[in-house]
Structures are given as C-alpha cells and as structure tokens.
N, C-alpha and C. Protein backbone atom coordinates (compact mmCIF):
# COMPACT_ATOMS: atom_id res chain seq x y z
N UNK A 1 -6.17 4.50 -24.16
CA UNK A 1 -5.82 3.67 -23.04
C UNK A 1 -6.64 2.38 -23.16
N UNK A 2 -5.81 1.34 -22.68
CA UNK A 2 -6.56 -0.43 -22.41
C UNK A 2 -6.63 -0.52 -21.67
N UNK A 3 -7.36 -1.28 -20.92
CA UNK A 3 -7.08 -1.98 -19.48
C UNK A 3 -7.47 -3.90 -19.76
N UNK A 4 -6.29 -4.60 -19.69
CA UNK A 4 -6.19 -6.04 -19.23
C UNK A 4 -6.57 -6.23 -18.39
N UNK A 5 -7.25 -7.05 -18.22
CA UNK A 5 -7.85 -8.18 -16.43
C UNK A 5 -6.96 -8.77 -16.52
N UNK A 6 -6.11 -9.78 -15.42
CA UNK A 6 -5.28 -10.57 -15.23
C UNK A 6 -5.94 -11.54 -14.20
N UNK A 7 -6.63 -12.51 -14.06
CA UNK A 7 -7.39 -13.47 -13.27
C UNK A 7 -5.76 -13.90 -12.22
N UNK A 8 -5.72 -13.62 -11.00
CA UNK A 8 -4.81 -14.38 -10.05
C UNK A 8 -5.42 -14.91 -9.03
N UNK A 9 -4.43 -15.94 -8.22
CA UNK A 9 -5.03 -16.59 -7.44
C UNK A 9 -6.32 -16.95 -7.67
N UNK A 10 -7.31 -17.30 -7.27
CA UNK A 10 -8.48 -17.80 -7.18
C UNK A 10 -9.67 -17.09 -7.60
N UNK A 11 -9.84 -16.09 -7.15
CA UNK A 11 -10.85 -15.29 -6.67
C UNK A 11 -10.38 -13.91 -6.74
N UNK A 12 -9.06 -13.38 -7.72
CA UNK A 12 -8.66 -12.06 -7.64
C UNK A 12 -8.26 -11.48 -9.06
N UNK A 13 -8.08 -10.24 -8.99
CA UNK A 13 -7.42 -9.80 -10.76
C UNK A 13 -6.26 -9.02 -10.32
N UNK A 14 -5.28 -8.74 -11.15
CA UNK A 14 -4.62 -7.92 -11.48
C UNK A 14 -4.77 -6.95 -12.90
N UNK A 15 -4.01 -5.81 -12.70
CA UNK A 15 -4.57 -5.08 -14.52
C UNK A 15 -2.80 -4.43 -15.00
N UNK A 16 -3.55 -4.78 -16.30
CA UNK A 16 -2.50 -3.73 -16.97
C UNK A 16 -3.12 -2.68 -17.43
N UNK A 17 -2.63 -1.46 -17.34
CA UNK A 17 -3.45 0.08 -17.81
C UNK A 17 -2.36 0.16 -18.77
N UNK A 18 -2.88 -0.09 -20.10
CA UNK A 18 -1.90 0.08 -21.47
C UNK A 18 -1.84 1.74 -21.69
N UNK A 19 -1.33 2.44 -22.03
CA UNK A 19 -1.03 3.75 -22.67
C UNK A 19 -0.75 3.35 -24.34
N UNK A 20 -1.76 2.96 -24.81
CA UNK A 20 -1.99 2.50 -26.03
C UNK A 20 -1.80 3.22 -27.30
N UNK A 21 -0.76 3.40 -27.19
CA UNK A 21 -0.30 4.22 -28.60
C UNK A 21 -0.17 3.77 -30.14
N UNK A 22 -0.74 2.50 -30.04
CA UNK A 22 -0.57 2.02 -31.46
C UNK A 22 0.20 0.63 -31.24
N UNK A 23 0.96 0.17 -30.33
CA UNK A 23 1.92 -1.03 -30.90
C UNK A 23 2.75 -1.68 -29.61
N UNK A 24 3.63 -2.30 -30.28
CA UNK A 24 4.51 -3.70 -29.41
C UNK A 24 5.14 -2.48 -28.31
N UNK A 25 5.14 -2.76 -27.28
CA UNK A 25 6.53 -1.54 -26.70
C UNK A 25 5.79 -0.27 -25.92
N UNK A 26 4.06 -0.44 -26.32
CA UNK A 26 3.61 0.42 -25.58
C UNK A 26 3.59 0.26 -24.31
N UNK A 27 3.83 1.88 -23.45
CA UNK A 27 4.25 1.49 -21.71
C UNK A 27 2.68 1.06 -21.49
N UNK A 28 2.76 0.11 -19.98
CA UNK A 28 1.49 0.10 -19.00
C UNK A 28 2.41 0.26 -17.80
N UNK A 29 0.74 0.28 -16.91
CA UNK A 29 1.44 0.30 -15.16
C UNK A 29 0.16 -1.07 -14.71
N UNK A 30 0.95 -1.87 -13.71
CA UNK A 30 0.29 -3.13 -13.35
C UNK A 30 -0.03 -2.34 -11.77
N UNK A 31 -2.26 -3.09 -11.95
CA UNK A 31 -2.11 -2.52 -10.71
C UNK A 31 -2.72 -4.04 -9.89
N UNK A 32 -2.27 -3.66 -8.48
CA UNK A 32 -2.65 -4.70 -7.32
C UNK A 32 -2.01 -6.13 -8.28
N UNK A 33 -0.55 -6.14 -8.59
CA UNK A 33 -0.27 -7.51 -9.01
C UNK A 33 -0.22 -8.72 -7.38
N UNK A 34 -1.36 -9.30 -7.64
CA UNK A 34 -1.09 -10.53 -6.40
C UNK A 34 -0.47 -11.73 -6.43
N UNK A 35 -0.19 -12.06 -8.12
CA UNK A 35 0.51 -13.02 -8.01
C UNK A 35 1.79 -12.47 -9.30
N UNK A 36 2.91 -13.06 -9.35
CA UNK A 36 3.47 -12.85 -10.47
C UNK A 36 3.65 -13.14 -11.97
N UNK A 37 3.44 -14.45 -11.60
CA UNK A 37 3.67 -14.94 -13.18
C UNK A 37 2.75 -15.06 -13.74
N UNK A 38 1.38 -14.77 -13.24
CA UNK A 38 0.22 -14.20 -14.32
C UNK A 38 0.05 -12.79 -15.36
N UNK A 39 0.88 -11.88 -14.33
CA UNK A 39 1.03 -10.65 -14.71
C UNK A 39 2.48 -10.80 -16.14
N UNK A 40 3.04 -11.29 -15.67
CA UNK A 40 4.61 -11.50 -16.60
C UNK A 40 4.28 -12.13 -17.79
N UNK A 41 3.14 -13.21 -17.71
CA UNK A 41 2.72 -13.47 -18.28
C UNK A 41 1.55 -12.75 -19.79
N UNK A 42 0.96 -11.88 -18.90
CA UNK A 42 0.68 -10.66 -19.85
C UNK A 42 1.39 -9.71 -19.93
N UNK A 43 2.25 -9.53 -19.66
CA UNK A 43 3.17 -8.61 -20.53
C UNK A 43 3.73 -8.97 -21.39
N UNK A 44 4.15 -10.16 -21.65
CA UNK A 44 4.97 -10.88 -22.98
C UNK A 44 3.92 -10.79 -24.04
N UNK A 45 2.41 -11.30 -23.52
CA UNK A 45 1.54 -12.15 -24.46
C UNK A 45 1.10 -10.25 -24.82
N UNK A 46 1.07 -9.34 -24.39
CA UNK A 46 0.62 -7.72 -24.83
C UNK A 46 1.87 -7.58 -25.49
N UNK A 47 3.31 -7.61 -25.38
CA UNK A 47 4.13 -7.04 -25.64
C UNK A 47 4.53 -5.34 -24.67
N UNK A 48 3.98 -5.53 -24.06
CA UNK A 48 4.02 -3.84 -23.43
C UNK A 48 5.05 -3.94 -22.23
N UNK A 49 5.88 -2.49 -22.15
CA UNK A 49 6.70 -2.05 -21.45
C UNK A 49 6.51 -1.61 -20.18
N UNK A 50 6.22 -2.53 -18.97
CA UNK A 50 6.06 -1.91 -17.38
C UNK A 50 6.86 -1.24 -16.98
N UNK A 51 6.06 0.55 -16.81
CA UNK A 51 7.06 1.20 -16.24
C UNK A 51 6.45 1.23 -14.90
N UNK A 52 5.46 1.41 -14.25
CA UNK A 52 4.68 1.46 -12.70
C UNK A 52 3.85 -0.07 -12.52
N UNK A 53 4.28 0.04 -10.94
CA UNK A 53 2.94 -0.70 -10.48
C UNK A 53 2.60 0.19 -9.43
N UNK A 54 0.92 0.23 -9.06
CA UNK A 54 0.63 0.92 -8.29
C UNK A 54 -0.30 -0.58 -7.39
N UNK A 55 -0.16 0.09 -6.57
CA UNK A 55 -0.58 -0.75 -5.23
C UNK A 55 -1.81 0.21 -4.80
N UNK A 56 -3.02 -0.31 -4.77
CA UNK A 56 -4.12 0.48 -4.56
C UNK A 56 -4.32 0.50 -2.51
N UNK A 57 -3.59 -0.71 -2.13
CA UNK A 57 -3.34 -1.36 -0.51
C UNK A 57 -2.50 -2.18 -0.32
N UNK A 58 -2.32 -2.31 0.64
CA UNK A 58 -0.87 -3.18 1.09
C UNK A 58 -1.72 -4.55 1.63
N UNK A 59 -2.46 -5.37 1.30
CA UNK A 59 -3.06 -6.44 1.44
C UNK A 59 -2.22 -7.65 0.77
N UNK A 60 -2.25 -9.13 1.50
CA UNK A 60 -1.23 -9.79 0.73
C UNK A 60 -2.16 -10.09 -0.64
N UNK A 61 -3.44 -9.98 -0.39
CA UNK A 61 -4.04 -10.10 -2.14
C UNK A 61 -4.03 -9.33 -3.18
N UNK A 62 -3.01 -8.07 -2.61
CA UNK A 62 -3.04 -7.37 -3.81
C UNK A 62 -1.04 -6.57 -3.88
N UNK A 63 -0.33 -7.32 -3.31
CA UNK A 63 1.24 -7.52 -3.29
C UNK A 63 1.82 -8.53 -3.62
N UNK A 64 1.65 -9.45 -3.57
CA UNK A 64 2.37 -10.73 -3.09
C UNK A 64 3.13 -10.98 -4.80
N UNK A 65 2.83 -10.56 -5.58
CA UNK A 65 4.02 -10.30 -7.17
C UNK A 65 5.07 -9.25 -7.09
N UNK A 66 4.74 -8.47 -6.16
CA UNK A 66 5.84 -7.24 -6.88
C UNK A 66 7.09 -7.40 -6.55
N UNK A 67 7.54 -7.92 -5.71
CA UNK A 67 9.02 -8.40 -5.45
C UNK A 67 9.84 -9.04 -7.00
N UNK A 68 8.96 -10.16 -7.45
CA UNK A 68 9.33 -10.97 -8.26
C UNK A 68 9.46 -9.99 -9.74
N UNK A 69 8.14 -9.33 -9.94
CA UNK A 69 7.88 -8.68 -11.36
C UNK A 69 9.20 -7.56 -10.92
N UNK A 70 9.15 -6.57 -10.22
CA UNK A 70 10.42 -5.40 -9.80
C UNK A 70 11.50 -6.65 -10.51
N UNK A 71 11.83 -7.86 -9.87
CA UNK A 71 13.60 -8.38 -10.58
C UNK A 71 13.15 -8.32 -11.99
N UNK A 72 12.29 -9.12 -12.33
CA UNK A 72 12.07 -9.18 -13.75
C UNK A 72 12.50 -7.87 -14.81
N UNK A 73 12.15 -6.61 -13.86
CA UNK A 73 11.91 -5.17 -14.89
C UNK A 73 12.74 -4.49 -14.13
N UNK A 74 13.57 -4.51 -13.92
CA UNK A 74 14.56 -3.51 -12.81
C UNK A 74 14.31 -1.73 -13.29
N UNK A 75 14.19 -1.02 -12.40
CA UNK A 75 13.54 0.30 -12.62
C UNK A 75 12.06 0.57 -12.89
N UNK A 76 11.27 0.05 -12.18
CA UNK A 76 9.76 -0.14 -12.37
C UNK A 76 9.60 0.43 -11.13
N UNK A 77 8.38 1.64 -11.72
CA UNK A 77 8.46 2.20 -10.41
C UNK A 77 7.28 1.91 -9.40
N UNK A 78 7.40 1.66 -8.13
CA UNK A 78 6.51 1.32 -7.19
C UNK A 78 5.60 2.20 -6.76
N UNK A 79 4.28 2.43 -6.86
CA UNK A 79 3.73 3.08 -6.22
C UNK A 79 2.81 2.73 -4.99
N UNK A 80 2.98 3.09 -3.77
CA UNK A 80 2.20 2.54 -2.59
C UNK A 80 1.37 3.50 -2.31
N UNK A 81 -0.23 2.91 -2.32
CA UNK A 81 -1.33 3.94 -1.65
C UNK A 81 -1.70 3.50 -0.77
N UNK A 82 -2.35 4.65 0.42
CA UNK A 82 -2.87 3.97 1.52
C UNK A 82 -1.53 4.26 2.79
N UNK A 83 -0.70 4.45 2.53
CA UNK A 83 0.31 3.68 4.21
C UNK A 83 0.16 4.10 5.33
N UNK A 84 -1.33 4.66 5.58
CA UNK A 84 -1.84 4.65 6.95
C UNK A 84 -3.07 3.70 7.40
N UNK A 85 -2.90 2.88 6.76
CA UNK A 85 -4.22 1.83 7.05
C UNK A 85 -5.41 2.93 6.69
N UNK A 86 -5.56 3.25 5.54
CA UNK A 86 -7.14 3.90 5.64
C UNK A 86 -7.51 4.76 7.00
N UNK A 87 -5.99 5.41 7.62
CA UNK A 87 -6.67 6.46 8.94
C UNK A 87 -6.09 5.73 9.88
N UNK A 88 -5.85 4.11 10.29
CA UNK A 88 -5.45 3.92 11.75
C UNK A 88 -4.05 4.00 11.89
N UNK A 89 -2.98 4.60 10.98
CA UNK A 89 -1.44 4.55 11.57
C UNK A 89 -1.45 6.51 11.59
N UNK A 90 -2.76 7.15 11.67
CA UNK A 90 -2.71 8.76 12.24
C UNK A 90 -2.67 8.49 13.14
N UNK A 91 -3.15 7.90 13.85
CA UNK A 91 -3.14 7.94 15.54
C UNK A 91 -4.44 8.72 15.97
N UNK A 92 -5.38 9.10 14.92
CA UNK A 92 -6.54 10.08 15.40
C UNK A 92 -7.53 9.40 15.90
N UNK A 93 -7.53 7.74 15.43
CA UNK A 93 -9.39 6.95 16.05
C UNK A 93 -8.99 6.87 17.25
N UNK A 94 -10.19 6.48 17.54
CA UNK A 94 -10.55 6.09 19.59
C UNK A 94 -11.36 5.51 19.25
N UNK A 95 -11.81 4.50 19.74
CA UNK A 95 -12.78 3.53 20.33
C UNK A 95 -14.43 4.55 20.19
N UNK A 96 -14.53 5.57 20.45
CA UNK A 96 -15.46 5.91 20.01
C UNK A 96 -15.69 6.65 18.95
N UNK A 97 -14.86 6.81 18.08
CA UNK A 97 -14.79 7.29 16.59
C UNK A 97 -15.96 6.77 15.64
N UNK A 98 -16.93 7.82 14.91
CA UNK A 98 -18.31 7.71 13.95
C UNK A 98 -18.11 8.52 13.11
N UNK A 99 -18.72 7.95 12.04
CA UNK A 99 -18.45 9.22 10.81
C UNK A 99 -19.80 9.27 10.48
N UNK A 100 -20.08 10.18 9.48
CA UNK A 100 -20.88 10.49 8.85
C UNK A 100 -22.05 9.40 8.34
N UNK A 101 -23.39 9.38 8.20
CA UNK A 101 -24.12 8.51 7.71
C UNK A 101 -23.63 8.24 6.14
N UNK A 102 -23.29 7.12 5.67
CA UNK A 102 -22.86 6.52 5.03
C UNK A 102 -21.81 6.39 3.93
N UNK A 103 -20.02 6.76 5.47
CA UNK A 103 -19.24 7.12 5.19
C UNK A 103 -18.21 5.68 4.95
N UNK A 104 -17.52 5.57 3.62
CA UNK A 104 -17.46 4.11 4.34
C UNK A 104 -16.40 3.63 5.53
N UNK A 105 -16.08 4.31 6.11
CA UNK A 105 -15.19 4.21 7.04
C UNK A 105 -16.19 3.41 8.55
N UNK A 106 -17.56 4.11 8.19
CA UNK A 106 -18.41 3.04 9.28
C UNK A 106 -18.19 1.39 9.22
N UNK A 107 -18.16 0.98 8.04
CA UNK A 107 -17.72 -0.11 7.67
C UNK A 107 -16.39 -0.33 7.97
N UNK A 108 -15.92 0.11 7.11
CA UNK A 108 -14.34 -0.42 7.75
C UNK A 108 -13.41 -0.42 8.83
N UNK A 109 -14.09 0.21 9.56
CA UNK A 109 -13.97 0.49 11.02
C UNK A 109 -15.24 0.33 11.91
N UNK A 110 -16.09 -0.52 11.61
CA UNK A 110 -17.40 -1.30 12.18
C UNK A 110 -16.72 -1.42 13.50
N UNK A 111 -17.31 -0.88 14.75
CA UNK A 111 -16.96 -1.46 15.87
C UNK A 111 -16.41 -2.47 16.60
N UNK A 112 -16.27 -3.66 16.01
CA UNK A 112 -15.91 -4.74 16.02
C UNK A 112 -14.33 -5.05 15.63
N UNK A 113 -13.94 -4.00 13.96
CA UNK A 113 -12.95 -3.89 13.50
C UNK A 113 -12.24 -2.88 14.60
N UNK A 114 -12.94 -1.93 14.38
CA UNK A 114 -12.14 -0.61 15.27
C UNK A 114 -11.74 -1.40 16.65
N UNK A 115 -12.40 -2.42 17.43
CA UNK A 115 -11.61 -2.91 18.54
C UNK A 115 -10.51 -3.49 18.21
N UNK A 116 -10.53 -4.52 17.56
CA UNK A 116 -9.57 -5.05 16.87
C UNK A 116 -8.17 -4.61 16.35
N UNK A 117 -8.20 -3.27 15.89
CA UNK A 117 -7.49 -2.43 15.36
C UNK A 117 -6.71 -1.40 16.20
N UNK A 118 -7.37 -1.14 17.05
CA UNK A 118 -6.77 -0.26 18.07
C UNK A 118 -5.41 -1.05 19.30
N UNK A 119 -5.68 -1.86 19.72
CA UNK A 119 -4.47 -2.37 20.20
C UNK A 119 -3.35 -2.68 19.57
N UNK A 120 -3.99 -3.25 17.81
CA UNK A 120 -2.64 -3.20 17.19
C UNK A 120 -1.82 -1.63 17.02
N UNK A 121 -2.67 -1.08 16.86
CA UNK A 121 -1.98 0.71 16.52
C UNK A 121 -1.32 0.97 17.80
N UNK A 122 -1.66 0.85 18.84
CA UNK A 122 -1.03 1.24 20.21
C UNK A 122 0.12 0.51 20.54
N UNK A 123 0.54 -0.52 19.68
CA UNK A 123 1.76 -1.11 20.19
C UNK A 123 3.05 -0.50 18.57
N UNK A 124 2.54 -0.03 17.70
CA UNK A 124 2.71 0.93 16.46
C UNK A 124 3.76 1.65 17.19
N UNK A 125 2.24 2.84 17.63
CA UNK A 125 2.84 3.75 18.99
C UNK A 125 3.76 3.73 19.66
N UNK A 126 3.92 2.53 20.48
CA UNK A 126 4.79 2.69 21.22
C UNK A 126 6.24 2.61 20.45
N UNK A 127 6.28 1.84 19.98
CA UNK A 127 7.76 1.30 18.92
C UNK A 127 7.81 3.09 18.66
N UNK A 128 7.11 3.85 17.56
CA UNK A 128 7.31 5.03 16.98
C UNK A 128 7.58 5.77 18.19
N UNK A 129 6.92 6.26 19.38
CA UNK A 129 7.88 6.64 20.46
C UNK A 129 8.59 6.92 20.89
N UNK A 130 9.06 5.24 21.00
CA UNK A 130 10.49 5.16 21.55
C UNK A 130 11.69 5.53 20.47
N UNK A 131 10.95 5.55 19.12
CA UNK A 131 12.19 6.08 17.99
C UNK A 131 12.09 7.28 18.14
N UNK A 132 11.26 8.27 18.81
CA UNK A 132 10.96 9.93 18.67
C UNK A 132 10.35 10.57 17.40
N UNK A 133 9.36 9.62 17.15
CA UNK A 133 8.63 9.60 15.89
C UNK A 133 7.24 9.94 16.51
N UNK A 134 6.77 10.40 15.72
CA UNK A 134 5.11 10.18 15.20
C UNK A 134 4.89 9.10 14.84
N UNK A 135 3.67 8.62 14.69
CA UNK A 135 2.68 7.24 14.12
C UNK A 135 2.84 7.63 12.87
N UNK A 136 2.57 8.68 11.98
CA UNK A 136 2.73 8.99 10.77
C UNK A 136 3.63 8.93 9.93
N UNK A 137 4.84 9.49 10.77
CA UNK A 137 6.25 9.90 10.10
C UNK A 137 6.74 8.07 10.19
N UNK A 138 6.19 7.46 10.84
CA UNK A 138 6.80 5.77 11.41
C UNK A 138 6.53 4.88 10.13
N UNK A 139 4.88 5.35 10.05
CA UNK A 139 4.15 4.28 8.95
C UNK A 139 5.06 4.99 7.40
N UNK A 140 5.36 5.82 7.33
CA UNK A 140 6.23 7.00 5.71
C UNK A 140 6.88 6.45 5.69
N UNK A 141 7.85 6.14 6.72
CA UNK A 141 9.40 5.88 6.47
C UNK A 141 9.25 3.92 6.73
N UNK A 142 8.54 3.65 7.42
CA UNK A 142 8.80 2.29 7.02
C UNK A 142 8.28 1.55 5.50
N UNK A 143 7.30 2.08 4.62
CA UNK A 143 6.93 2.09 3.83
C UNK A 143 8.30 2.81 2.39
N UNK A 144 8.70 3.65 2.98
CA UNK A 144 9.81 4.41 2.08
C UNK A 144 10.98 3.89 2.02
N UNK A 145 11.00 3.03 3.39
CA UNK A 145 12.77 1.87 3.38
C UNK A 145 12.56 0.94 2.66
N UNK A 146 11.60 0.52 2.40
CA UNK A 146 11.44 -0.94 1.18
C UNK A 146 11.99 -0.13 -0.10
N UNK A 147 13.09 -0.39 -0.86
CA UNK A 147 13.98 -0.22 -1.89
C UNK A 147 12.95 -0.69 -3.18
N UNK A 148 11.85 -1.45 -3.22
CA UNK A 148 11.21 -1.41 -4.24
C UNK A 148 10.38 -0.27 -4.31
N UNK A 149 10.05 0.65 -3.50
CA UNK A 149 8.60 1.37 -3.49
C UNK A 149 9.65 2.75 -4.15
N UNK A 150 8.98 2.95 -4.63
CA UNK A 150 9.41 4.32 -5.41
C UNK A 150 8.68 5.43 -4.52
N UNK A 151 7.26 5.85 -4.51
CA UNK A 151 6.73 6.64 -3.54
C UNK A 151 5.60 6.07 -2.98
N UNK A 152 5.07 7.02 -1.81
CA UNK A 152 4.02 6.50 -1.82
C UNK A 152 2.86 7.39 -1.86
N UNK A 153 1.09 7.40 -1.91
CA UNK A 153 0.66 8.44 -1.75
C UNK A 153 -0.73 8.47 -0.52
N UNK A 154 0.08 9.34 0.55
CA UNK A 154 -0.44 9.45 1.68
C UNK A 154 -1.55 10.56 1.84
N UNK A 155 -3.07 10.51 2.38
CA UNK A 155 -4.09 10.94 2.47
C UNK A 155 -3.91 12.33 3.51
N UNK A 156 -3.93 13.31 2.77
CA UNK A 156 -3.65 14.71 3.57
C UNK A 156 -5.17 15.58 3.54
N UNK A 157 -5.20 15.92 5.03
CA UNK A 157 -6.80 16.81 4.76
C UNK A 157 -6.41 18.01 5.16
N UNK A 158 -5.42 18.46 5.82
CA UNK A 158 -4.79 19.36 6.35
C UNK A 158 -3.51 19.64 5.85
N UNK A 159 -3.11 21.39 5.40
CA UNK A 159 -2.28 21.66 5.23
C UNK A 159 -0.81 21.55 5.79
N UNK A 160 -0.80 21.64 6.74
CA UNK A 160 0.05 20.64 8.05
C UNK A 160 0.51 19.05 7.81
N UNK A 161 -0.80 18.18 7.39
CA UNK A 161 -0.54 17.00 6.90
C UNK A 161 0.84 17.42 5.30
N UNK A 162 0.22 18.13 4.82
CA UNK A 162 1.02 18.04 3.69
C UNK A 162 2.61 18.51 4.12
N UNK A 163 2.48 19.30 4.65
CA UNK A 163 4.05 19.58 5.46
C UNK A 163 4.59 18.81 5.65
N UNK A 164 4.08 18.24 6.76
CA UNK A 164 5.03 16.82 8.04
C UNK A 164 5.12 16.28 6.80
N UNK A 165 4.21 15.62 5.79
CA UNK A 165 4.51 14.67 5.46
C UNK A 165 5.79 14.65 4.36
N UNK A 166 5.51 15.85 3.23
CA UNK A 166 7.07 15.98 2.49
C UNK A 166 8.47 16.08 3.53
N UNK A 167 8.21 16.39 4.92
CA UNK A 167 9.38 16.51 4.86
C UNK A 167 10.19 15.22 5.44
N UNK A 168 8.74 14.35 5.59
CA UNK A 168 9.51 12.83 5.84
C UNK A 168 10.17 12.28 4.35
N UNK A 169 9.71 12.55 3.61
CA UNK A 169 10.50 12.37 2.36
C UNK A 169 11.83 12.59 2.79
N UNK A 170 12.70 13.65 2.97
CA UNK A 170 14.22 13.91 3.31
C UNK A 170 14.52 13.33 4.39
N UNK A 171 13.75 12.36 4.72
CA UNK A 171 14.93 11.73 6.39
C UNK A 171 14.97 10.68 5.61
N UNK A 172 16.14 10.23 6.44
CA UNK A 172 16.45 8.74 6.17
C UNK A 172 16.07 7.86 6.16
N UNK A 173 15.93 6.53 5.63
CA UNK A 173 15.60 4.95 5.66
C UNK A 173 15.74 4.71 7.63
N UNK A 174 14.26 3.92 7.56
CA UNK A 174 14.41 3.61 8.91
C UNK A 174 15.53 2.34 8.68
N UNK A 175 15.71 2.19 10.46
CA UNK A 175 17.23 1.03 10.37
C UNK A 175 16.65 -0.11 9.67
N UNK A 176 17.41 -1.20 9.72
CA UNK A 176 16.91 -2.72 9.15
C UNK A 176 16.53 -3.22 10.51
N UNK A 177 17.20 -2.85 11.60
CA UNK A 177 16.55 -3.64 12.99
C UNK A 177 15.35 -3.03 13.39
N UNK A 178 15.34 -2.09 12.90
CA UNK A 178 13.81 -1.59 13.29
C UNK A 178 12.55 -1.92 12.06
N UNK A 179 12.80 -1.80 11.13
CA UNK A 179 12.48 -2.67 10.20
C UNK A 179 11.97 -4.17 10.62
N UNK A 180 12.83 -4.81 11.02
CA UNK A 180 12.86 -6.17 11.71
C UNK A 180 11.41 -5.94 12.90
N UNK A 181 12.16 -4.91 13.41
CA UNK A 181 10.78 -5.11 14.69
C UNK A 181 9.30 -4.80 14.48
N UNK A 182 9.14 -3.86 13.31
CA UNK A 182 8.43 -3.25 12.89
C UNK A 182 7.35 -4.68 11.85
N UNK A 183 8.18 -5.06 11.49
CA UNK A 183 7.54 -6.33 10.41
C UNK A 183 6.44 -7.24 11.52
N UNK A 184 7.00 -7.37 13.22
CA UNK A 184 6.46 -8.19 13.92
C UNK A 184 4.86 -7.72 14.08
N UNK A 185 4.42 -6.75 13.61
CA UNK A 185 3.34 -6.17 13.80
C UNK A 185 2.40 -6.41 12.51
N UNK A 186 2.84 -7.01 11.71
CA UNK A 186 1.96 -7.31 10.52
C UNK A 186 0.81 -8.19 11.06
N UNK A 187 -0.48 -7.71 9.96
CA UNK A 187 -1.60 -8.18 10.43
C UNK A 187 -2.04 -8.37 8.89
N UNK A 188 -2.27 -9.61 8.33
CA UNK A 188 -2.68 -10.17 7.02
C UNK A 188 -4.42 -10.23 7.55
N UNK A 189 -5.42 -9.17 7.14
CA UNK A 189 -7.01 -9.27 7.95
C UNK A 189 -7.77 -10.50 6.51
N UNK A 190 -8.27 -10.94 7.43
CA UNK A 190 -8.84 -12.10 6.56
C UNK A 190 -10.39 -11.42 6.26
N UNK A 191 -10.50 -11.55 5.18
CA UNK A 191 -12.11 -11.18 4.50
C UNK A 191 -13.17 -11.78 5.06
N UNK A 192 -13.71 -10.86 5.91
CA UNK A 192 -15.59 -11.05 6.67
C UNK A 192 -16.14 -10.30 6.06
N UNK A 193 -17.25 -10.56 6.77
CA UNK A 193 -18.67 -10.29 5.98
C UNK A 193 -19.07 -9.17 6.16
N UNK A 194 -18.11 -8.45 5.97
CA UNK A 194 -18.04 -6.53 5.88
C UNK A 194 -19.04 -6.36 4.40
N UNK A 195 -19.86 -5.27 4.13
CA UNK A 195 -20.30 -5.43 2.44
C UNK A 195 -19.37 -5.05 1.74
C-alpha cells in the first residue's frame, strides 16, 4: 500500500490510499477529497483506478470534491463516516453531559460547543418527529438519500444500535421536500481554538 498527500485549498490535504500492486491501473480510495481538481489531478499524474472515497466527516473541508470527482468516475463508491455528528444527531447529550477524564468528546463538546449544539439538534428533533422518526433513523436516511453515498458507517455501542440501525438500511429515500427542509439546518462550524 501508498499513501499520496494531495495539498487542497490552503491549509488542507486530501489522500490517495494506492493498493499498490505493481503498476498503471492500480485501484486507490481518495480520502476527505476537499477540493476536486487536485485530487483528479493525482489520479492521472499516479495513473490509478478510484474505486472509494471515504469521508472521514461531513465538514465542507473535507467534501466539497466529491460531487465533481463521483461525475468524473461514475460508480465510485461513497463512503460516509460519522452521520451522527460525533453523538449529537442520538439525541442522548443534555446540557449537562461529561465524559471521562480525557475523553475527547470533552473537547468537542466543550461546554460552550455543547450549548451551541443543542438547539441546533432540537429543531433536528422536531422535523424527525413530525416525520415519526427517530433523530437517528432521520440523520441514516438523510445521509442514505444523497445518490452519491454508497454507505455509511454509523457508531454502534449497543446491540440495539446495531439493529435499528440495519434496518434503516431497507426503508426508503427520505422525500426531496424533506430533504429540502432538512438541508435548512446545515451548520458549516468554523475552526476555534479547540486543541
């Protein structure tokens, strides 16, 4: 195996993970492509065959190519990690939620964030609700209606988690109008001085 750096945007990388078998045509999977034509760009200049991209988060610094690279390679498969915000589309934090001494979720949910975060999830809520959803089954299937994402892979600690969650696999694509409404809730978090 190789791994390419891909320098994007400013201040970011993308990679290719070669499966390096010797030659022109060997597959990779591109991960966190943020921009496109840097990445497209190393694939010509490698010669290698994208069959995955994996998405390590749904951040616009680590998406904002895959629309473009997917036309480029039609049948490339998408992989999305994460599609519960790191824990806030369970519906399990509260305002007084602590973890463990030096878990990093103290961080990423620093009091400050966790306020921040919680009103957006509660208006999540309500939308999932009123569809007769869970917060869980809401964040699966809106993540699973985007026609580029092939799967995604959702954080199960409980055997139960693993249940509910395959069997959101067999329901249907949420609507496009809910889709629509659902998009109004995007939150692009701008990088502070979290470590």
């Amino acid at each position: 195996m190789r791994v390419v750096s891909i320098p994007c945007l400013s201040d970011n990388y993308a990679y290719l993970v070669i499966a390096a078998q010797g030659g022109a045509g060997d597959s990779a999977a591109i991960v966190d492509p943020s921009a496109a034509q840097p990445v497209l760009d190393a694939i010509a200049r490698e010669g290698v065959k994208p069959v995955a991209i994996w998405l390590t988060h749904h951040h616009w610094d680590h998406v904002g190519g895959v629309e473009d690279i997917v036309a480029a390679h039609p049948g490339i498969a998408v992989i999305a990690r994460v599609p519960f915000d790191e824990g806030s589309l369970t519906g399990t934090l509260r305002s007084d939620s602590r973890w463990p001494e030096g878990d990093w979720r103290n961080t990423y949910f620093a009091p400050a964030h966790l306020a921040a975060t919680l009103p957006r999830v509660e208006r999540v809520r309500q939308d999932a609700d009123a569809l007769g959803m869970s917060l869980p089954e809401l964040a699966l299937r809106f993540i699973l209606s985007n026609p580029t994402v092939t799967t995604t892979i959702p954080g199960m600690r409980r055997l139960k988690h693993v249940e509910t969650n395959l069997a959101v696999s067999d329901k249907p694509p949420v609507a496009p109008d809910v889709i629509g409404r659902l998009r109004a809730h995007r939150w692009d978090r701008v990088p502070d001085d979290r470590p």
